[in-house]
Protein backbone atom coordinates (compact mmCIF):
# COMPACT_ATOMS: atom_id res chain seq x y z
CA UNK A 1 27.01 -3.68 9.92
CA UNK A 2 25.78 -1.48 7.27
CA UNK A 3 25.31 -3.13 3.72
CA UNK A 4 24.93 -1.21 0.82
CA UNK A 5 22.70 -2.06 -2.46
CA UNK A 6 23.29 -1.77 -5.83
CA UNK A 7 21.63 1.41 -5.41
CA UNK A 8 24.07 2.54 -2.93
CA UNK A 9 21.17 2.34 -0.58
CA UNK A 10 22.12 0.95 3.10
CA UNK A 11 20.01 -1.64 5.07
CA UNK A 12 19.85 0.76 7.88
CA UNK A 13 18.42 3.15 6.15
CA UNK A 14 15.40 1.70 4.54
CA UNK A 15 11.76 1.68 5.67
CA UNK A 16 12.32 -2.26 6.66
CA UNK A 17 14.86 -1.96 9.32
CA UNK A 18 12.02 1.28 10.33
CA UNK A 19 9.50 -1.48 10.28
CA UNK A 20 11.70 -4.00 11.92
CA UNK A 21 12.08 -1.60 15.13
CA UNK A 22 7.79 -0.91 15.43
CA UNK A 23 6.99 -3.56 18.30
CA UNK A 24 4.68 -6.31 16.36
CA UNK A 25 1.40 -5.56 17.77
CA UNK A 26 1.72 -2.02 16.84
CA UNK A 27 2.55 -3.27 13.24
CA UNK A 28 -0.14 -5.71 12.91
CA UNK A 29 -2.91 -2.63 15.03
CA UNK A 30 -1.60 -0.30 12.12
CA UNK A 31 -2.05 -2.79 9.26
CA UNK A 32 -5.77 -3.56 10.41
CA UNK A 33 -6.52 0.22 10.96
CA UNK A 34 -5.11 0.95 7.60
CA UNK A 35 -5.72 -2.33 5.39
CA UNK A 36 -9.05 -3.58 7.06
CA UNK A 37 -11.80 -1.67 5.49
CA UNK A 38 -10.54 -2.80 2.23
CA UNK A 39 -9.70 -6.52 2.66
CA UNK A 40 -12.96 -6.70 4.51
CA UNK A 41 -14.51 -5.51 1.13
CA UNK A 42 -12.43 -7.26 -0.73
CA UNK A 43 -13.79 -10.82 1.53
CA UNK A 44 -17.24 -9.79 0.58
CA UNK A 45 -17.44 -8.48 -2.65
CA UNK A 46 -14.16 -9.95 -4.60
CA UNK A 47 -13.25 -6.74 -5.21
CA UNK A 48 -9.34 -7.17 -5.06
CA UNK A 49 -9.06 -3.44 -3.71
CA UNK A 50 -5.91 -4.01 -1.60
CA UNK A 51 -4.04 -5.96 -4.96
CA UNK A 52 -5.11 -2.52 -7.06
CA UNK A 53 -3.61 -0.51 -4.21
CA UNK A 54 -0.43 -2.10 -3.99
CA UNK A 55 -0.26 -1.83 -8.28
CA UNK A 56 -1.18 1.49 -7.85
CA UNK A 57 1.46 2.29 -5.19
CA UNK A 58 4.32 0.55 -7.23
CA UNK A 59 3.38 2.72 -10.29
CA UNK A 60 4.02 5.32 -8.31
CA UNK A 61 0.78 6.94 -8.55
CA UNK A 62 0.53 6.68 -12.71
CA UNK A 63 -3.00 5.99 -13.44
CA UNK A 64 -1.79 4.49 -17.23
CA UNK A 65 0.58 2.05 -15.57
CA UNK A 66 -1.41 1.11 -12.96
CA UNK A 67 -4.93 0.59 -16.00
CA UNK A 68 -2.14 -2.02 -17.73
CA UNK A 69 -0.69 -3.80 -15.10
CA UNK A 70 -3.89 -4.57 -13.80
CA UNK A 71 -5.68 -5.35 -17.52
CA UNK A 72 -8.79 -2.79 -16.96
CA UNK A 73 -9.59 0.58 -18.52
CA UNK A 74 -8.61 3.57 -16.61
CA UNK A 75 -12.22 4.26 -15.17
CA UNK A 76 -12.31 1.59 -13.95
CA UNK A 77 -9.53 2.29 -11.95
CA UNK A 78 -10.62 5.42 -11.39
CA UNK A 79 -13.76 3.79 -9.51
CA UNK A 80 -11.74 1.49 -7.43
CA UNK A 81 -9.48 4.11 -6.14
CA UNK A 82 -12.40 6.21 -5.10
CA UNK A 83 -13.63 3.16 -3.63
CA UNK A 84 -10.51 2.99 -1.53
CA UNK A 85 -10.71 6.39 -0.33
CA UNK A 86 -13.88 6.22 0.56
CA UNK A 87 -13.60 3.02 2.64
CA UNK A 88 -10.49 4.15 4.29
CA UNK A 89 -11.09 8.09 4.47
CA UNK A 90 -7.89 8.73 3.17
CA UNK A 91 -6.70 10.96 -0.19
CA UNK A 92 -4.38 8.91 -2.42
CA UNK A 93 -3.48 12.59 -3.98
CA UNK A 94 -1.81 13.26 -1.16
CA UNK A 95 1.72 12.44 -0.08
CA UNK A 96 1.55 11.13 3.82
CA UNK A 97 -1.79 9.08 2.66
CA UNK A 98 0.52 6.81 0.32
CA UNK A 99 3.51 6.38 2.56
CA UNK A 100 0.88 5.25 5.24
CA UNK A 101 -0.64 2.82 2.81
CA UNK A 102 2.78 2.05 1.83
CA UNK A 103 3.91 1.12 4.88
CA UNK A 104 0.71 -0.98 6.15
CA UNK A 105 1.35 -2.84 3.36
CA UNK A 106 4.74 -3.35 4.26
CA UNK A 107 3.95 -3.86 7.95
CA UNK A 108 1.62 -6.84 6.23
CA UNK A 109 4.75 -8.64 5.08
CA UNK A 110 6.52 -8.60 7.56
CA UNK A 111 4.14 -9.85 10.45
């Protein structure tokens, strides 16, 4: 059965029902690959990197939006997102580096 959205969107063809298909351990081995370096910093230094990701994911990217939703000035933004990149070795410029995030983050909700 194929349910549609307000968006017109169907259930089969979001990144869930994707998610939903990954075995479990593969899920949670991704998620730890992707999201450990940074919730490991995060335990030891309070440094919320993996909330700031996921703001900075849902704003799409925008460096303004994500400064105001998360009540901090841009450079400071600026820092933490280098921070991620560095812990991670990944380029949140590029494309396939935020879908990957994207999804761990996903794959994190639904383990």
């Amino acid at each position: 059965m194929r349910m549609r959205d307000s968006a017109g969107v169907t259930a089969l063809d979001s990144y869930a029902w994707l998610l939903a298909s990954v075995p479990e351990r593969t899920r949670s081995s991704f998620r730890a690959r992707m999201l450990g370096p940074l919730e490991e910093y995060d335990t030891t230094r309070q440094a919320d990197l993996v909330h700031t990701l996921e703001v900075f994911l849902s704003c799409s990217g925008s460096w303004n939006r994500t400064a105001t939703r998360l009540h901090v000035h841009v450079n400071t933004l600026r820092y933490r997102i280098r921070r991620i990149e560095d812990l991670t070795g990944r380029d949140l410029g590029r494309l396939e580096d935020r879908v990957d995030f994207f999804l761990a983050l996903r794959a994190a909700s639904t383990l």
